[in-house]
Protein backbone atom coordinates (compact mmCIF):
# COMPACT_ATOMS: atom_id res chain seq x y z
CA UNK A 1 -4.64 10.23 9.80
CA UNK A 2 -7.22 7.55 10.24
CA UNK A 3 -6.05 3.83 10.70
CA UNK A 4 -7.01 2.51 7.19
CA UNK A 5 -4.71 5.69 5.84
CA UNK A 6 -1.78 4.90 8.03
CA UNK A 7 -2.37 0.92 7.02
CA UNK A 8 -2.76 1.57 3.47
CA UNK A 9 0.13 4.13 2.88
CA UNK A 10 2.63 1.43 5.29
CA UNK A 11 1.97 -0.99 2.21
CA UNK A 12 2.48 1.26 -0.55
CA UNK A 13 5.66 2.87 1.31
CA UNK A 14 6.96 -0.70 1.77
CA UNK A 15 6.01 -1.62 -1.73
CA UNK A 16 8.07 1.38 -2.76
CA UNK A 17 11.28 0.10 -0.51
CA UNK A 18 11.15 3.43 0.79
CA UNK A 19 13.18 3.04 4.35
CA UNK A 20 12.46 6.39 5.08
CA UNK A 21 8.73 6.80 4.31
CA UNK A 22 8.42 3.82 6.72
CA UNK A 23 10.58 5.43 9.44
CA UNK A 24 7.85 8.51 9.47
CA UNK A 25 5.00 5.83 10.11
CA UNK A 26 6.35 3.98 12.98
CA UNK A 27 6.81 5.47 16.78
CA UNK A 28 10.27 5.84 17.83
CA UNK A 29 9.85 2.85 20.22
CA UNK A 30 7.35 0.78 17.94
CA UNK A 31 7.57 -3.06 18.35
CA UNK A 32 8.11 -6.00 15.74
CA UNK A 33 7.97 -9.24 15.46
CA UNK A 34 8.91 -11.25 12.45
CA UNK A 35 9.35 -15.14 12.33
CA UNK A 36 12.45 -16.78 13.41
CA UNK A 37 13.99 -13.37 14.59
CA UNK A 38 14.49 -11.70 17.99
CA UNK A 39 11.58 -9.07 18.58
CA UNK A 40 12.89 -6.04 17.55
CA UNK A 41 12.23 -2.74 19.60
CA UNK A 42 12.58 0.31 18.47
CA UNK A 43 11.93 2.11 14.90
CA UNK A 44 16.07 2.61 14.01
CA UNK A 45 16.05 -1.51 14.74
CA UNK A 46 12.86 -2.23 12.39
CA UNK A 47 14.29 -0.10 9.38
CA UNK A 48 17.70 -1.91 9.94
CA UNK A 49 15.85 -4.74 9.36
CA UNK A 50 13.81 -3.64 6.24
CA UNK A 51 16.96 -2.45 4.63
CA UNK A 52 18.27 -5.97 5.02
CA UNK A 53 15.34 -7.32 3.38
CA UNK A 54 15.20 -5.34 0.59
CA UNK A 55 18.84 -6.29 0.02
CA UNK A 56 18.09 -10.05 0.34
CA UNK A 57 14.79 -9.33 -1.88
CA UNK A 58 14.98 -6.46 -4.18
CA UNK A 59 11.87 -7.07 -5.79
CA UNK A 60 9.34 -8.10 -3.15
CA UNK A 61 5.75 -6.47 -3.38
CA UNK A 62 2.33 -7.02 -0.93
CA UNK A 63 -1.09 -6.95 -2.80
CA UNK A 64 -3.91 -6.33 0.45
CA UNK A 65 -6.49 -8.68 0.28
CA UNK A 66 -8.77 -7.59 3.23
CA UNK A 67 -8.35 -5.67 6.03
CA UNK A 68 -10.16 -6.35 9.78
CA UNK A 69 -10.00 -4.00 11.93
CA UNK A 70 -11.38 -3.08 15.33
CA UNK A 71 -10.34 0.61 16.86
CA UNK A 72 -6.51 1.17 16.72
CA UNK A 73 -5.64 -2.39 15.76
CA UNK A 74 -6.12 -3.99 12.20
CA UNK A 75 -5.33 -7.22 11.13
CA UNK A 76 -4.20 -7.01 7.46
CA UNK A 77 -4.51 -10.30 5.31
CA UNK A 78 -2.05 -10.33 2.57
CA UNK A 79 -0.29 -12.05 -0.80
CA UNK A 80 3.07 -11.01 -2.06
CA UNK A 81 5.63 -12.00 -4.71
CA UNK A 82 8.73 -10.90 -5.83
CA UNK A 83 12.60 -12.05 -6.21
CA UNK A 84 15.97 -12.64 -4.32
CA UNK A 85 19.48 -11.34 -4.72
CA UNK A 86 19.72 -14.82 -6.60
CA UNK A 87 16.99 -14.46 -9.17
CA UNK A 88 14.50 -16.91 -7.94
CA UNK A 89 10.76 -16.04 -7.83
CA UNK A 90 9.11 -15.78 -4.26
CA UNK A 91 5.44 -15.39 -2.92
CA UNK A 92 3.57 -16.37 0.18
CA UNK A 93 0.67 -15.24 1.81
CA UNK A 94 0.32 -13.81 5.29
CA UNK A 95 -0.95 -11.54 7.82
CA UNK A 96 -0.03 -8.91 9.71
CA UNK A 97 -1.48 -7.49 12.97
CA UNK A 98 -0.58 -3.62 13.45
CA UNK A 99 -1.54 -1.57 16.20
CA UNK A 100 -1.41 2.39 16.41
CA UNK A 101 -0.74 4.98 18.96
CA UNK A 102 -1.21 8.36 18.19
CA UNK A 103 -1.65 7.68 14.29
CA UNK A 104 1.57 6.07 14.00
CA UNK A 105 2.63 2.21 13.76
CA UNK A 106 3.80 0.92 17.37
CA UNK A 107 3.58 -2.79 17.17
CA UNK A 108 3.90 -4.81 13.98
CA UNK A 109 3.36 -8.36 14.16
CA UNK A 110 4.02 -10.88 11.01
CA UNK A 111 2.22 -14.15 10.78
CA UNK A 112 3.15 -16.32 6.80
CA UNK A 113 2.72 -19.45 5.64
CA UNK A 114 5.76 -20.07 4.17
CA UNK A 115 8.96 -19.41 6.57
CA UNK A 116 11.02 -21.71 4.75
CA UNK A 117 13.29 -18.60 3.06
CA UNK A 118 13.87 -17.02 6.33
């Protein structure tokens, strides 16, 4: 799978909230880091974490805006939107820096304007 394919069906997997579909991107010791949290190692870690998130935001979408990319590494610029347990609108704008290994996701790095929420 070529690096656009694995970046472009991460997206659509997470835009689906589909835990499981993410699991089969990432390496089993794949790396992220998300603002104001611990690094977290390991895939059964990162999906904890998604499944937390789509808890605290069951309606949360990313639209890609561009993506820059040199070999295994791409640096995906991005906008999303979406809403809290609570009802109230979100969006921000960010970017993400994902590296592969072997066609798979092993580090996952998240860089947003607004950290306010978290």
């Amino acid at each position: 799978m070529s690096v656009n394919k694995t970046i472009l069906q991460f997206f659509e997997v997470f835009n689906s909230h589909d835990v499981e579909g993410m699991g089969q991107l990432l390496t089993s010791e794949a790396q992220f880091y998300f603002p104001k949290t611990q690094p977290l190692i390991g895939k059964e870690q990162i999906l904890r974490f998604f499944k937390i998130l789509f808890r605290q935001y069951p309606a949360l979408s990313f639209e890609i805006q561009r993506i820059i990319r040199q070999e295994s590494r791409a640096a995906v610029h991005w906008t999303n939107r979406g809403v809290n347990r609570k009802k109230e609108p979100y969006q921000n704008e960010g970017v993400t820096i994902l590296e592969m290994t072997a066609d798979k996701i092993s580090f996952i790095s998240d860089f947003f304007k607004n950290t306010e929420k978290f």
